[in-house]
Protein backbone atom coordinates (compact mmCIF):
# COMPACT_ATOMS: atom_id res chain seq x y z
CA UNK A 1 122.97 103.96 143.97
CA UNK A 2 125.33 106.80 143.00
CA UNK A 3 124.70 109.75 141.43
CA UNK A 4 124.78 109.06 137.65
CA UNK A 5 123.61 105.69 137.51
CA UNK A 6 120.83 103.91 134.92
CA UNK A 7 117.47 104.23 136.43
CA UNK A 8 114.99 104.30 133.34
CA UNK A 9 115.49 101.65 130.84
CA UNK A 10 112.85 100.30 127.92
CA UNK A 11 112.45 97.71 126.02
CA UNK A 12 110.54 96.95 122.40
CA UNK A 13 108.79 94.08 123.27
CA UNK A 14 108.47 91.20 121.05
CA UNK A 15 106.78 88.24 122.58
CA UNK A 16 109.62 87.24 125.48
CA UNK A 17 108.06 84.88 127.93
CA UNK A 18 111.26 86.17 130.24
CA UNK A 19 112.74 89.72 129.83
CA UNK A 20 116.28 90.31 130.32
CA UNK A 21 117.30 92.95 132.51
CA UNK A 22 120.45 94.89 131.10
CA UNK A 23 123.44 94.31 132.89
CA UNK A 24 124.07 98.17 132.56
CA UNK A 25 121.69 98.44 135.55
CA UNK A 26 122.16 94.92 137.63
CA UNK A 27 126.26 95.86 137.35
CA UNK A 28 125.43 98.96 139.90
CA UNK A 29 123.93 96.72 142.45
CA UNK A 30 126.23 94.31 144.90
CA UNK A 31 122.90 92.50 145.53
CA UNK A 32 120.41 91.08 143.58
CA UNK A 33 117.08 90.45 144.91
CA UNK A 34 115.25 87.21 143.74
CA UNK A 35 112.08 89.01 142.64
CA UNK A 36 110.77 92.89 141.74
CA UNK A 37 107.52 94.48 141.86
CA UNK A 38 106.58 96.36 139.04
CA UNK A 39 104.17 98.42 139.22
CA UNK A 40 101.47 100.27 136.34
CA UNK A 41 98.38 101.99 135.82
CA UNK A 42 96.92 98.64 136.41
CA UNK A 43 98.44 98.08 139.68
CA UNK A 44 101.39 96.27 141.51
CA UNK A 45 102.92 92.50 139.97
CA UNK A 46 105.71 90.54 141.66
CA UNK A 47 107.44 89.01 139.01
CA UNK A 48 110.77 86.50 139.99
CA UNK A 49 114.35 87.73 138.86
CA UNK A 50 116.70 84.60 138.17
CA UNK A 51 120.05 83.89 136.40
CA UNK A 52 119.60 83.51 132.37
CA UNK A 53 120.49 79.74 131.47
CA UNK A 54 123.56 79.63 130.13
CA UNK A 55 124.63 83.29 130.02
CA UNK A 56 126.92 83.88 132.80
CA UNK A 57 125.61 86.53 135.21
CA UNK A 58 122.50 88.01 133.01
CA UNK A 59 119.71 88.26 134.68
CA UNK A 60 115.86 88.04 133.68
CA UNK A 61 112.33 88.96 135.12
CA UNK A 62 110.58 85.07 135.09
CA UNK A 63 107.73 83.86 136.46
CA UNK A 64 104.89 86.45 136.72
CA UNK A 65 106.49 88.35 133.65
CA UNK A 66 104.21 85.96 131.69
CA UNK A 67 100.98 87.35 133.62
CA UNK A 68 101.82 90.76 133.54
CA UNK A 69 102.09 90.95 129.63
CA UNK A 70 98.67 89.01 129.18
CA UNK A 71 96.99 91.57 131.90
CA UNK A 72 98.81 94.79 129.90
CA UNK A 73 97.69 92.89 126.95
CA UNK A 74 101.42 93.15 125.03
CA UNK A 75 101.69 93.42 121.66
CA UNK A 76 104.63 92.77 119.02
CA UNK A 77 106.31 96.05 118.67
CA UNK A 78 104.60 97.87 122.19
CA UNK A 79 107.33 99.97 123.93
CA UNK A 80 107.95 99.26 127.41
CA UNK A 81 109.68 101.72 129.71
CA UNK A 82 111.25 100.53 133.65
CA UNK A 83 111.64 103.59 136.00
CA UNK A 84 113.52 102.25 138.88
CA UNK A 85 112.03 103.65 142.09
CA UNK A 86 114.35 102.13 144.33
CA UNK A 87 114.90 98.53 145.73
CA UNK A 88 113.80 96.30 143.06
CA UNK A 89 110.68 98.44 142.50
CA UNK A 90 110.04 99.25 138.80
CA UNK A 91 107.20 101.91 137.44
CA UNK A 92 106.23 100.81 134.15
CA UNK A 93 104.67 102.18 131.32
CA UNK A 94 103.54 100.91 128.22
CA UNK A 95 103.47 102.85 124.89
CA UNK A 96 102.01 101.25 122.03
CA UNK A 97 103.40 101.31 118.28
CA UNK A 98 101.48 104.65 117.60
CA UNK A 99 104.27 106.18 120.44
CA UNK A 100 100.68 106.71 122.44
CA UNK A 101 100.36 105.03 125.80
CA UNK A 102 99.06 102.33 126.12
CA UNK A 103 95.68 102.91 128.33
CA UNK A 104 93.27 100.11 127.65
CA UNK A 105 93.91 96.86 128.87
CA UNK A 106 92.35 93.43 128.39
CA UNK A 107 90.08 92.10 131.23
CA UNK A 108 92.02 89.62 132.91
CA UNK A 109 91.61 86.89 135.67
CA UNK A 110 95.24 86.52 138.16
């Protein structure tokens, strides 16, 4: 990626079972890959990147999104914040509505 480009974007989540990723970011890539790993406190997720229906070229994080908000435990109106770190490898962190990050997560099976 050139100097300059997005590498930190966040979201506010509220209750997506797919997340789109802005096309300010997918723009500066020539290849997309058909999954990311993101990767938190928690540990590492591989979640599947796919075309939005019906929206041109706008991409989305799909399956495995859905498991990685139940295992960060998401909330309506948590803060999530992608730091690319290169690839399709994302460092995530979650801050909830108090601006606080998040640090306590539900207990979880896969």
């Amino acid at each position: 990626m050139a100097s300059g480009s997005e590498t930190t974007y966040a979201y506010d989540y509220i209750g997506n079972l797919h997340l789109d990723i802005p096309e300010a970011f997918t723009n500066q890539f020539t290849t997309i890959h058909d999954s990311a790993r993101l990767y938190s406190r928690k540990g590492a997720w591989q979640v599947e990147i796919k075309l939005k229906p019906g929206r041109s070229q706008k991409k989305e994080f799909a399956e495995g999104w859905n498991v990685f908000v139940r295992q960060h435990g998401l909330e309506l109106g948590d803060f999530v914040v992608f730091e690319h770190l290169g690839w399709w490898d994302f460092q995530v962190v979650i801050f909830e509505r108090s601006a606080c990050e998040k640090l306590s997560y539900p207990i979880c099976e896969p």
